[in-house]
PDB file of N, CA and C in Angstrom:
ATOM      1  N   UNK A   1     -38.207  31.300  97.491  1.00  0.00           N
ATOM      2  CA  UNK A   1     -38.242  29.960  98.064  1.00  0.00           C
ATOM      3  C   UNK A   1     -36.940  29.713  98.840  1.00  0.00           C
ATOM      4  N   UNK A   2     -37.002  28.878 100.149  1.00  0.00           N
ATOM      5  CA  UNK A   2     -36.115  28.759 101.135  1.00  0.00           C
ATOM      6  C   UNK A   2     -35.451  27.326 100.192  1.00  0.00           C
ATOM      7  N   UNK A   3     -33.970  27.587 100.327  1.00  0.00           N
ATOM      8  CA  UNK A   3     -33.179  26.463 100.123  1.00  0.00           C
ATOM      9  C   UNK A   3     -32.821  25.307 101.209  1.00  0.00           C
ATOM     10  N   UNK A   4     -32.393  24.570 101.471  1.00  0.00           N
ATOM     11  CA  UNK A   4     -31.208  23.828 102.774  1.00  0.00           C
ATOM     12  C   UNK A   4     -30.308  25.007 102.216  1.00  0.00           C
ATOM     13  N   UNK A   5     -29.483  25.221 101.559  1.00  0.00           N
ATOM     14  CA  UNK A   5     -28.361  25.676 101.616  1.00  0.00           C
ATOM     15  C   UNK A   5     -28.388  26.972 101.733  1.00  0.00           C
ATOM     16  N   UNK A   6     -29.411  27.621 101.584  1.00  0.00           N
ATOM     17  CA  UNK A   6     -30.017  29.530 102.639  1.00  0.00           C
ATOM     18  C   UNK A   6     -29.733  28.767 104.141  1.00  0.00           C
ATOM     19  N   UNK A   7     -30.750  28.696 104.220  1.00  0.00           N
ATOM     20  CA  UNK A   7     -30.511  27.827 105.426  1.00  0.00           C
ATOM     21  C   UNK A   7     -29.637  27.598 106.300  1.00  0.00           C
ATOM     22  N   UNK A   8     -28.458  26.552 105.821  1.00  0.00           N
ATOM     23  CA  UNK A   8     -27.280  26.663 106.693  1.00  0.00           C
ATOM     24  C   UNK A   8     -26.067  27.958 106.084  1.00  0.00           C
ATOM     25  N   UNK A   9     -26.538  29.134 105.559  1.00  0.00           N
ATOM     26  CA  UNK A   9     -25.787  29.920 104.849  1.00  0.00           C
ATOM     27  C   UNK A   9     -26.080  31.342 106.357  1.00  0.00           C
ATOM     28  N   UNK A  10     -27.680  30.797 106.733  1.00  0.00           N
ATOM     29  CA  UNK A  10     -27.958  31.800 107.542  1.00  0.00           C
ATOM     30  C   UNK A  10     -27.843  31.430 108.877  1.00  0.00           C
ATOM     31  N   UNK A  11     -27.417  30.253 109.041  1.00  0.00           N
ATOM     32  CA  UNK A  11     -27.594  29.321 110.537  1.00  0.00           C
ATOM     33  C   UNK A  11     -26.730  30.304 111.265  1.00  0.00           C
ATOM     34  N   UNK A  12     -24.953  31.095 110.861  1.00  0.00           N
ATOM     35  CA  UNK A  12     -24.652  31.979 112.137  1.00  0.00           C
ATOM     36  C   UNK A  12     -25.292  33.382 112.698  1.00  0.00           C
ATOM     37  N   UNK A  13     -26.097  33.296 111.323  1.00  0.00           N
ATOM     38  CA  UNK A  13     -27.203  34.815 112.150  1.00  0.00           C
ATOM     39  C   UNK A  13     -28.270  34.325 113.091  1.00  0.00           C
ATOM     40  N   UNK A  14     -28.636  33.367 112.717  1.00  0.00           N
ATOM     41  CA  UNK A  14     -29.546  32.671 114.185  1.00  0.00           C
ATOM     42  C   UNK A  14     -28.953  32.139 115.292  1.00  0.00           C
ATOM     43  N   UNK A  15     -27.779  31.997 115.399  1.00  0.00           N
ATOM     44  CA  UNK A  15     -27.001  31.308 116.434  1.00  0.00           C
ATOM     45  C   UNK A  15     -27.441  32.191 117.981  1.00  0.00           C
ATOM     46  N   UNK A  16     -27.567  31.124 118.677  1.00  0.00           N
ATOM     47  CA  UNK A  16     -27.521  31.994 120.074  1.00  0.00           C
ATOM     48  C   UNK A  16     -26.817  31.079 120.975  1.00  0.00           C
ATOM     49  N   UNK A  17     -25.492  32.076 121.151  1.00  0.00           N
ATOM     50  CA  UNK A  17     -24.770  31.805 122.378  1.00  0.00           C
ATOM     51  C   UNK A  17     -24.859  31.486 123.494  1.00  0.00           C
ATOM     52  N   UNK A  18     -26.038  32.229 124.136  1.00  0.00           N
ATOM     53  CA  UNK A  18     -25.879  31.944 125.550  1.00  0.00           C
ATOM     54  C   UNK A  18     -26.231  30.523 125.357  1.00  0.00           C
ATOM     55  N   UNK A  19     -27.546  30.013 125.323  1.00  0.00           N
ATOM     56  CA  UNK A  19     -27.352  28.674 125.559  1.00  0.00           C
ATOM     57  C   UNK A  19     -26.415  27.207 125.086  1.00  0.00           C
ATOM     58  N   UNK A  20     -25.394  27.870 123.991  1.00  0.00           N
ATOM     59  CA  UNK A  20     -24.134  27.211 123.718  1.00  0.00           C
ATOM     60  C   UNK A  20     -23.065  27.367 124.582  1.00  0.00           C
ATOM     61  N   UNK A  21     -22.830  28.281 125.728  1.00  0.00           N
ATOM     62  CA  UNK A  21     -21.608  28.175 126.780  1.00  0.00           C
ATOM     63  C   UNK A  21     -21.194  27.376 127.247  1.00  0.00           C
ATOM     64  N   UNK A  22     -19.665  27.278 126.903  1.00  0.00           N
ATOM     65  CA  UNK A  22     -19.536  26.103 127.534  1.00  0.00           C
ATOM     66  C   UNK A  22     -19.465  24.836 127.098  1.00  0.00           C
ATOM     67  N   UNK A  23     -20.588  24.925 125.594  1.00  0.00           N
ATOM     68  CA  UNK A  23     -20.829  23.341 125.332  1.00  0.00           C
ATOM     69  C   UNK A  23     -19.737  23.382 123.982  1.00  0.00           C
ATOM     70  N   UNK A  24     -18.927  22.042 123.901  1.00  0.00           N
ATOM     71  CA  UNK A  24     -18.323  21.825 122.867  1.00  0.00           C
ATOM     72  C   UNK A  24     -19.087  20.661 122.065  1.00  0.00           C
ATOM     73  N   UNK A  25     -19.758  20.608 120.714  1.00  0.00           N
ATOM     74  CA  UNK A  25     -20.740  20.101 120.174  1.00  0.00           C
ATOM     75  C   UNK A  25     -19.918  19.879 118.535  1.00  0.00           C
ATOM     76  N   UNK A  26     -20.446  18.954 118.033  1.00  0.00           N
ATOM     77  CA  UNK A  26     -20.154  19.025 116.260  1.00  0.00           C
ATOM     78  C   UNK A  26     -21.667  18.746 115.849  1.00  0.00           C
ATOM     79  N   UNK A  27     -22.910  18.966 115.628  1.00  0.00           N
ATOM     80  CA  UNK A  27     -23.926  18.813 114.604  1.00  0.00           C
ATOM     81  C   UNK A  27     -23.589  18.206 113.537  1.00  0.00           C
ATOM     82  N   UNK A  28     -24.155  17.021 112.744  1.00  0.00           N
ATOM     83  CA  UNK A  28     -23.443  16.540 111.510  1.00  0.00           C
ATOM     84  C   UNK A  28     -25.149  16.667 110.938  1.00  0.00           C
ATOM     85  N   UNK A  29     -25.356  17.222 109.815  1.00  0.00           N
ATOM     86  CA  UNK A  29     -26.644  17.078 109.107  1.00  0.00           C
ATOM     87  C   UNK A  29     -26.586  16.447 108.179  1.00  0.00           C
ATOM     88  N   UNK A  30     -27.413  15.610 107.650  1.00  0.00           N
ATOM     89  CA  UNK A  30     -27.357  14.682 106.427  1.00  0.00           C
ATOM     90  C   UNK A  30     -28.584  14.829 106.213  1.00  0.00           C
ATOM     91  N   UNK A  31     -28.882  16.075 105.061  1.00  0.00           N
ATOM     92  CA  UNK A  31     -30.094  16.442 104.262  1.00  0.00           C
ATOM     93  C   UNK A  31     -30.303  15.607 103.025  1.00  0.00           C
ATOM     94  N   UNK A  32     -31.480  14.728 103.205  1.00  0.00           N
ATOM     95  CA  UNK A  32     -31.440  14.024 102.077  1.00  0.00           C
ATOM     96  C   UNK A  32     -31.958  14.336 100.727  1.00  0.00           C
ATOM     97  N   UNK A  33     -31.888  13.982  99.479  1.00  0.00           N
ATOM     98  CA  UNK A  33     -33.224  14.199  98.820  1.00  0.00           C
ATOM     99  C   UNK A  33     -32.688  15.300  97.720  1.00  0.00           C
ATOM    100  N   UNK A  34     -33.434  15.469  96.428  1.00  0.00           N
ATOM    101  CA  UNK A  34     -32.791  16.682  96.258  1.00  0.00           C
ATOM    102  C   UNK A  34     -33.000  17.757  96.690  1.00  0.00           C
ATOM    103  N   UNK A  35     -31.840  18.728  96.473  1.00  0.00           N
ATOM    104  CA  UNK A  35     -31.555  19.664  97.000  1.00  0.00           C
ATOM    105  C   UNK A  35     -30.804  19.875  98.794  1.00  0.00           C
ATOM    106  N   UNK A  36     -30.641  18.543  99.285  1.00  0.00           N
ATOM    107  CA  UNK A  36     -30.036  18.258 100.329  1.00  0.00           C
ATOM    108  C   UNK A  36     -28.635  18.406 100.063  1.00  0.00           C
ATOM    109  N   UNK A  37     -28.094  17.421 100.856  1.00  0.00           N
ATOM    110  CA  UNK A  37     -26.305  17.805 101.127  1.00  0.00           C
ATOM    111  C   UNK A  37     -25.640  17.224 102.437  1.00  0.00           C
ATOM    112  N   UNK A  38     -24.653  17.550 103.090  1.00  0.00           N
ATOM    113  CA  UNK A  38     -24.140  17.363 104.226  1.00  0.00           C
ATOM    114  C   UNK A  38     -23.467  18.426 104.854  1.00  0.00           C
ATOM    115  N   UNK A  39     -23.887  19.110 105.626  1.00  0.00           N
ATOM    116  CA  UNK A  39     -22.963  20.081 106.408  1.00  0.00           C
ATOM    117  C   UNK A  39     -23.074  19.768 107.761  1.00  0.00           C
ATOM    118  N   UNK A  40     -21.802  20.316 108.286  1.00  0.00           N
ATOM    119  CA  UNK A  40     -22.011  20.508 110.072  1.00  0.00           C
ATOM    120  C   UNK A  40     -21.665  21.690 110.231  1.00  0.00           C
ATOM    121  N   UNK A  41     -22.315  21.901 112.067  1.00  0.00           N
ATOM    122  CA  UNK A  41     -22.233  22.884 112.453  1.00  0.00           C
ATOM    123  C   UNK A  41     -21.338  22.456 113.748  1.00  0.00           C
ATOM    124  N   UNK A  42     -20.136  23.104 113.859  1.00  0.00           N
ATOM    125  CA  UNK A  42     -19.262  23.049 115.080  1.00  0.00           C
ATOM    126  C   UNK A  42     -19.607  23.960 116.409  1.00  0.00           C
ATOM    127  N   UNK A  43     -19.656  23.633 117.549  1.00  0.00           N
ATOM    128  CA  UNK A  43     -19.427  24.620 118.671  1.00  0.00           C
ATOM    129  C   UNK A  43     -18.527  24.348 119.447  1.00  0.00           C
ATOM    130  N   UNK A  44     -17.831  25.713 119.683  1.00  0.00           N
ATOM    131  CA  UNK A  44     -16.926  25.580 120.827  1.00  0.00           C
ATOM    132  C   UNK A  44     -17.145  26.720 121.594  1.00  0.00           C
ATOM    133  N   UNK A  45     -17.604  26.742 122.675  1.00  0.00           N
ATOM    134  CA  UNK A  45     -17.489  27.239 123.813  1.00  0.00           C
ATOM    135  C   UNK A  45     -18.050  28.765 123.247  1.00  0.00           C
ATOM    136  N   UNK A  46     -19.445  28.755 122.850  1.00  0.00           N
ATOM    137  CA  UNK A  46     -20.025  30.331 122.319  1.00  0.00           C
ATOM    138  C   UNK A  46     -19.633  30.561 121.515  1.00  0.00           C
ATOM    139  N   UNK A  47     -19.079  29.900 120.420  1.00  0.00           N
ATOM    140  CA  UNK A  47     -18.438  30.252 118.900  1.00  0.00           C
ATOM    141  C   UNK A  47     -19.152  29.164 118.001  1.00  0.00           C
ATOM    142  N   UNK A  48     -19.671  29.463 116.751  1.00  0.00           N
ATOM    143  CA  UNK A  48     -20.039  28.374 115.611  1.00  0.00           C
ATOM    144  C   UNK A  48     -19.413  28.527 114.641  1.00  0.00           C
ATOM    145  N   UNK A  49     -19.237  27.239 113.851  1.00  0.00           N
ATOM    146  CA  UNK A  49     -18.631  27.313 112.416  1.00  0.00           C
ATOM    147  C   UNK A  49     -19.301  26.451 112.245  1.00  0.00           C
ATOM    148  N   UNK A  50     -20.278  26.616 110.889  1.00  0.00           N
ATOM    149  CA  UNK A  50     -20.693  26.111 109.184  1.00  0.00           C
ATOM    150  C   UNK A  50     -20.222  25.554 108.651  1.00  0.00           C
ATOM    151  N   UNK A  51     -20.060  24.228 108.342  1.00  0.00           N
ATOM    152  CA  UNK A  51     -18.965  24.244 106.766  1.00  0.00           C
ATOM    153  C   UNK A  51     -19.509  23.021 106.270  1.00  0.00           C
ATOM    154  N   UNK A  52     -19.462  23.039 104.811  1.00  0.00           N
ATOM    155  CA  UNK A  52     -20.479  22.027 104.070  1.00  0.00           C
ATOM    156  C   UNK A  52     -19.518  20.470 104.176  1.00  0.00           C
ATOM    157  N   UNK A  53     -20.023  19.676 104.236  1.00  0.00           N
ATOM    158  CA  UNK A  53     -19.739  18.156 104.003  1.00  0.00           C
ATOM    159  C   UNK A  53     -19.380  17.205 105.269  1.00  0.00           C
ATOM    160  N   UNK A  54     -18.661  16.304 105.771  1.00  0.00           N
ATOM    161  CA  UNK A  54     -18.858  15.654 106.920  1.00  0.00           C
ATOM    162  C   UNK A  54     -17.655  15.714 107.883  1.00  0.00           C
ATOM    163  N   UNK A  55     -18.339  15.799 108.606  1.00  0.00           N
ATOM    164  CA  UNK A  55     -17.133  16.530 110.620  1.00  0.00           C
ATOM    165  C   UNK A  55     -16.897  15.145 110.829  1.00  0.00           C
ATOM    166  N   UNK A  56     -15.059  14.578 110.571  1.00  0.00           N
ATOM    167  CA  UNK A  56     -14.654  13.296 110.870  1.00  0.00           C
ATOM    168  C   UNK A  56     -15.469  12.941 112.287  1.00  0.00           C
ATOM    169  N   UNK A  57     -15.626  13.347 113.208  1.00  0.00           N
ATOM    170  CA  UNK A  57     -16.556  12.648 114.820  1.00  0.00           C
ATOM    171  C   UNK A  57     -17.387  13.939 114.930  1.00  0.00           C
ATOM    172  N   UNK A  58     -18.779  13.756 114.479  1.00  0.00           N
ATOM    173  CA  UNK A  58     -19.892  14.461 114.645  1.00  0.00           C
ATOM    174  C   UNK A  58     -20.111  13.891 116.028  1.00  0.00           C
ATOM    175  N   UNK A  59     -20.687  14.888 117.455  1.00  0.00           N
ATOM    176  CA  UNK A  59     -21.385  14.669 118.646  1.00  0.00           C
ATOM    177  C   UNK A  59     -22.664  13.910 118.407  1.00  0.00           C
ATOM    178  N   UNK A  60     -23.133  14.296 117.070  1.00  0.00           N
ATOM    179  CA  UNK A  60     -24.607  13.565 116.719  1.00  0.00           C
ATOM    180  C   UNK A  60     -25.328  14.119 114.860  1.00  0.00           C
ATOM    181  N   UNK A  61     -25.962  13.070 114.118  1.00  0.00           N
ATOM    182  CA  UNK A  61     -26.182  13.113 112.876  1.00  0.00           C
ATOM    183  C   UNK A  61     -27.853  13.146 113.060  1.00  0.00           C
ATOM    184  N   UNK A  62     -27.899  14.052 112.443  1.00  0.00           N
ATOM    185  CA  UNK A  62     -29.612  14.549 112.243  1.00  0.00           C
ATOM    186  C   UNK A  62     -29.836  13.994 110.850  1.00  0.00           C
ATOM    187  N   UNK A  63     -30.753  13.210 110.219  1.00  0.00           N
ATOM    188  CA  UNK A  63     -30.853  12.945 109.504  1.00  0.00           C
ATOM    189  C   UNK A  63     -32.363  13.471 108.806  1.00  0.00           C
ATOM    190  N   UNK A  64     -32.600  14.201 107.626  1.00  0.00           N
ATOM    191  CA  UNK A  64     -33.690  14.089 106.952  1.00  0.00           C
ATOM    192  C   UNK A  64     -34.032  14.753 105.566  1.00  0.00           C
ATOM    193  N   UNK A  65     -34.619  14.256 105.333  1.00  0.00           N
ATOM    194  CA  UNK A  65     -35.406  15.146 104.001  1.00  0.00           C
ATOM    195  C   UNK A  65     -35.434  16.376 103.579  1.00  0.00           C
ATOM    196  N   UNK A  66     -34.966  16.769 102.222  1.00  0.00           N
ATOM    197  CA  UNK A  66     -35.169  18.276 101.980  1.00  0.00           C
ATOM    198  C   UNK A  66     -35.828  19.135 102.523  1.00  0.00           C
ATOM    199  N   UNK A  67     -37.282  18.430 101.664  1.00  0.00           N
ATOM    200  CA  UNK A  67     -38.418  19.530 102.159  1.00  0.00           C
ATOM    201  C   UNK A  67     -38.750  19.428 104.062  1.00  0.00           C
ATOM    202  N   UNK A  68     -38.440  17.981 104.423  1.00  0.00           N
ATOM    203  CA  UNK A  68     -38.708  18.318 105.780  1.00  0.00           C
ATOM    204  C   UNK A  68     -37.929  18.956 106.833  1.00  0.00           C
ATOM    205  N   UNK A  69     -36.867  18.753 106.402  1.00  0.00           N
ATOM    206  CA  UNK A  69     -36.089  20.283 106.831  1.00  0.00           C
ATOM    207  C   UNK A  69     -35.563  21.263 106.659  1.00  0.00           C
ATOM    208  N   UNK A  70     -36.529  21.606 105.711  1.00  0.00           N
ATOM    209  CA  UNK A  70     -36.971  23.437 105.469  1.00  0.00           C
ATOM    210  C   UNK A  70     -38.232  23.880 106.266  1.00  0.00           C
ATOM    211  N   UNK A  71     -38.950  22.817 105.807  1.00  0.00           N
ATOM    212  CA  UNK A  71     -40.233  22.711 107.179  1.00  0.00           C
ATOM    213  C   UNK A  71     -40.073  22.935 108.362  1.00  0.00           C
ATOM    214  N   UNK A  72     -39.449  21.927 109.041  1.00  0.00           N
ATOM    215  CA  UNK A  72     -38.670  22.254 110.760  1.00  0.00           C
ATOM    216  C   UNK A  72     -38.417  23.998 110.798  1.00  0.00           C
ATOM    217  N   UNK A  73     -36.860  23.882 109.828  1.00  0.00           N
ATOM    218  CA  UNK A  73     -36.256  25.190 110.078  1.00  0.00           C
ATOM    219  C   UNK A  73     -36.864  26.270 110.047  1.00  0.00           C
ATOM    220  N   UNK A  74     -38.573  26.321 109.014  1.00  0.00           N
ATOM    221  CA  UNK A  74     -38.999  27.905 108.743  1.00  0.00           C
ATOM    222  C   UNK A  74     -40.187  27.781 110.168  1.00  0.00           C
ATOM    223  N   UNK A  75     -40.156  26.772 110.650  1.00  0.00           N
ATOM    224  CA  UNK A  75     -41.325  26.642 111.742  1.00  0.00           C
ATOM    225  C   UNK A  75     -42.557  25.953 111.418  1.00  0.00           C
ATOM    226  N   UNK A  76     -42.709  25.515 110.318  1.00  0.00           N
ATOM    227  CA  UNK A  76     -44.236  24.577 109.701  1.00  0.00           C
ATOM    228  C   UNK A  76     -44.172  23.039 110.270  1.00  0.00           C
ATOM    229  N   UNK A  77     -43.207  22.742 110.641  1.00  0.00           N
ATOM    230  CA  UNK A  77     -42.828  21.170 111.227  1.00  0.00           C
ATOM    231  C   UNK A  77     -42.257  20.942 112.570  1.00  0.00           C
ATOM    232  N   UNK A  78     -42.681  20.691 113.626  1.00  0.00           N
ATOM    233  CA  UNK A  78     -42.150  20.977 115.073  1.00  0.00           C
ATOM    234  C   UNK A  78     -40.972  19.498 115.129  1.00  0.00           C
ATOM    235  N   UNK A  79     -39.901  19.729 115.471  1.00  0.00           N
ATOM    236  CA  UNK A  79     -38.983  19.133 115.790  1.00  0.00           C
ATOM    237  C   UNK A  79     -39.843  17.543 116.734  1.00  0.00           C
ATOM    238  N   UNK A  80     -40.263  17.728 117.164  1.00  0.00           N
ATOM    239  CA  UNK A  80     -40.675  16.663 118.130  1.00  0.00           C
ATOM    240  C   UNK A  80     -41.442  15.841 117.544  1.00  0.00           C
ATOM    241  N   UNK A  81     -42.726  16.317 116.343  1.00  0.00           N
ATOM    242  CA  UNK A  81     -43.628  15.711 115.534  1.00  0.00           C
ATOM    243  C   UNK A  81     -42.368  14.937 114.513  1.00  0.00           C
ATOM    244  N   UNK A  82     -41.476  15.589 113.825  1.00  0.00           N
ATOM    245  CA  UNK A  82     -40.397  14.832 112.865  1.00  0.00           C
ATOM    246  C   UNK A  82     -40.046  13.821 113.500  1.00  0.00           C
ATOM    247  N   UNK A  83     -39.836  13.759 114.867  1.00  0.00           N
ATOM    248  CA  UNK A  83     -38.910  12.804 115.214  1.00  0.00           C
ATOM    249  C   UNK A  83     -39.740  11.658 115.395  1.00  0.00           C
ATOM    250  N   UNK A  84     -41.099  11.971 115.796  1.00  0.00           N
ATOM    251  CA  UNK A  84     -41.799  10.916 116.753  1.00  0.00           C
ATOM    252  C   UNK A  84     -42.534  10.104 114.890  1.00  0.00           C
ATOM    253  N   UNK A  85     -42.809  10.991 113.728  1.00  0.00           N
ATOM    254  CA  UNK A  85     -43.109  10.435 112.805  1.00  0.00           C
ATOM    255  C   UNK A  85     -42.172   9.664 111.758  1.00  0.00           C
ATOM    256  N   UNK A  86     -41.005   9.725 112.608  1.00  0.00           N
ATOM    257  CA  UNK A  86     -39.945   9.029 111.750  1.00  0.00           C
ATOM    258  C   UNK A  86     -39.208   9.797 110.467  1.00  0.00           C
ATOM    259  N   UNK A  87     -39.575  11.286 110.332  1.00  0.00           N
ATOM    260  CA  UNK A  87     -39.333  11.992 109.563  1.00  0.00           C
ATOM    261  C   UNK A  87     -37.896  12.539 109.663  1.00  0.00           C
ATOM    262  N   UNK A  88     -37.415  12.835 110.686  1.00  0.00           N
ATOM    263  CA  UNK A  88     -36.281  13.458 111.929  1.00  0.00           C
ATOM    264  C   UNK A  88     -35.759  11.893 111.984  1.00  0.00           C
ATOM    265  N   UNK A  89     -34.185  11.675 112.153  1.00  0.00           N
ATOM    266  CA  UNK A  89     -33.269   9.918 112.853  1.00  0.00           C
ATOM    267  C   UNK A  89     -32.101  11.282 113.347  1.00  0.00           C
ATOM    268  N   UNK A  90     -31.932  10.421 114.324  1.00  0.00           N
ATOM    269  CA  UNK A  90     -31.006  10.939 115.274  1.00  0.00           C
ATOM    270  C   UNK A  90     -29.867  10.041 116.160  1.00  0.00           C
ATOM    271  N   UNK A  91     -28.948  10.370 115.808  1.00  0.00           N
ATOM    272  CA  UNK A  91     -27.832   9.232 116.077  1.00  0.00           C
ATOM    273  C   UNK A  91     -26.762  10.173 116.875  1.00  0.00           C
ATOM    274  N   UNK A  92     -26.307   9.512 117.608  1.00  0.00           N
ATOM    275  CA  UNK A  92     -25.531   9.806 118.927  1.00  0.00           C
ATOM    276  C   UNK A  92     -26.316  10.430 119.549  1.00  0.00           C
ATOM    277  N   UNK A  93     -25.570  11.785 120.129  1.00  0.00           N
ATOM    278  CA  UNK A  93     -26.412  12.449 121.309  1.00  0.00           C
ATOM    279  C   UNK A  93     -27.607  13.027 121.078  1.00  0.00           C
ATOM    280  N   UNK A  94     -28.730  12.234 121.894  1.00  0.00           N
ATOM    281  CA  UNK A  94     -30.193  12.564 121.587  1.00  0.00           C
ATOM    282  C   UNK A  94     -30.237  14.039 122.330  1.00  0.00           C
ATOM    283  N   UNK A  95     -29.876  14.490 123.491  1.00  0.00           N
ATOM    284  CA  UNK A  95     -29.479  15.154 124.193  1.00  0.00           C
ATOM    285  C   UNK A  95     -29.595  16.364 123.565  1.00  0.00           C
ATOM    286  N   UNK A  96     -28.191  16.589 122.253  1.00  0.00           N
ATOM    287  CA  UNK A  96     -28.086  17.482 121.905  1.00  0.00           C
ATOM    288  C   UNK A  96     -28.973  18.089 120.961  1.00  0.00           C
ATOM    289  N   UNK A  97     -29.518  17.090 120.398  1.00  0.00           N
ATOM    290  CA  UNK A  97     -30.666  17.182 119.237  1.00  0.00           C
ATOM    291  C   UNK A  97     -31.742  18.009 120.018  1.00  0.00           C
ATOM    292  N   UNK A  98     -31.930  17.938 121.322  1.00  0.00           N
ATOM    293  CA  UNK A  98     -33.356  18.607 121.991  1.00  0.00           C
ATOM    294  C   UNK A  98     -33.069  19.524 122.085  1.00  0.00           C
ATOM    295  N   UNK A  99     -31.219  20.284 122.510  1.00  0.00           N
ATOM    296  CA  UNK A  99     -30.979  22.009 122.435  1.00  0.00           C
ATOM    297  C   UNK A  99     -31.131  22.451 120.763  1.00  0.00           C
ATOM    298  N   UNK A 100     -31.355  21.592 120.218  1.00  0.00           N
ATOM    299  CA  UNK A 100     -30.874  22.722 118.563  1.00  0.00           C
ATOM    300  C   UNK A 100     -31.942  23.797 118.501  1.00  0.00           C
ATOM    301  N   UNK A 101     -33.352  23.750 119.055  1.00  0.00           N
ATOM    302  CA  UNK A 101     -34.071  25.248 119.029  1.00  0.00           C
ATOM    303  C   UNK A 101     -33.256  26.506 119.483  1.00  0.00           C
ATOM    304  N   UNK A 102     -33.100  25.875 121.137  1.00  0.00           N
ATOM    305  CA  UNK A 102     -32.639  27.449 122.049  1.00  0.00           C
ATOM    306  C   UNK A 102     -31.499  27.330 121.322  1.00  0.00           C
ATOM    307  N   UNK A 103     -30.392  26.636 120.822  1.00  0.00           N
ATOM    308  CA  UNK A 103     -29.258  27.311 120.001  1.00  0.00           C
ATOM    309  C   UNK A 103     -29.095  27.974 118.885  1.00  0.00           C
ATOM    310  N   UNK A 104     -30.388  27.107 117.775  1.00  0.00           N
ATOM    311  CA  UNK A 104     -30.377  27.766 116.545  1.00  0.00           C
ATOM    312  C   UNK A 104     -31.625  28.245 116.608  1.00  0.00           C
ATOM    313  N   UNK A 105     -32.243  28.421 116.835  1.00  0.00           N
ATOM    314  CA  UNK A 105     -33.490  29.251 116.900  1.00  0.00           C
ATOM    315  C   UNK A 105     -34.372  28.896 115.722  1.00  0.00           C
ATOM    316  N   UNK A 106     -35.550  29.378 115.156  1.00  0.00           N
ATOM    317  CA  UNK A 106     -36.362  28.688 114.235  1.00  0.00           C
ATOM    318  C   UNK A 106     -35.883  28.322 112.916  1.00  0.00           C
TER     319      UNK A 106
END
């Protein structure tokens, strides 16, 4: 069984650079629920860092549910259906929330 915390344990093996060039980003996740948590994911310029709990100025806070984002992440829940069902909240840059596929991949 997939954890959140597999999950963002495996987020730099899915990372893809190219479409991070360039961009300087902080991801703030706020997994709710049990088995949730808070981590962000930093970018700078084709480089990521992981690290569990909260990035003093996140670019933008993804907010959701355990199980629904293990769902998203393994591919059973499309990013766009979460958001539009209220499942997915997204605060600051909406923007960046629409690259998290081509960056993190499924």
């Amino acid at each position: 069984m997939t954890t959140v915390k597999d999950l963002f344990d495996a987020m730099p093996s899915k990372f893809n650079p190219e479409p991070a060039a360039g961009l300087t980003a902080v991801y703030q996740f706020d997994i709710t629920g049990e088995g949730g948590g808070k981590w962000y994911a930093a970018i700078e310029d084709s480089k990521l860092t992981v690290a569990p709990g909260e990035h003093p100025s996140p670019s933008m806070t993804l907010t959701m549910a355990a199980p629904d984002y293990i769902a998203m992440s393994t591919g059973k829940l499309s990013g766009q259906m979460a958001f539009m069902t209220g499942k997915l909240k997204v605060k600051g840059d909406l923007a960046l929330a629409m690259r998290m596929k081509s960056i993190f991949g499924q």
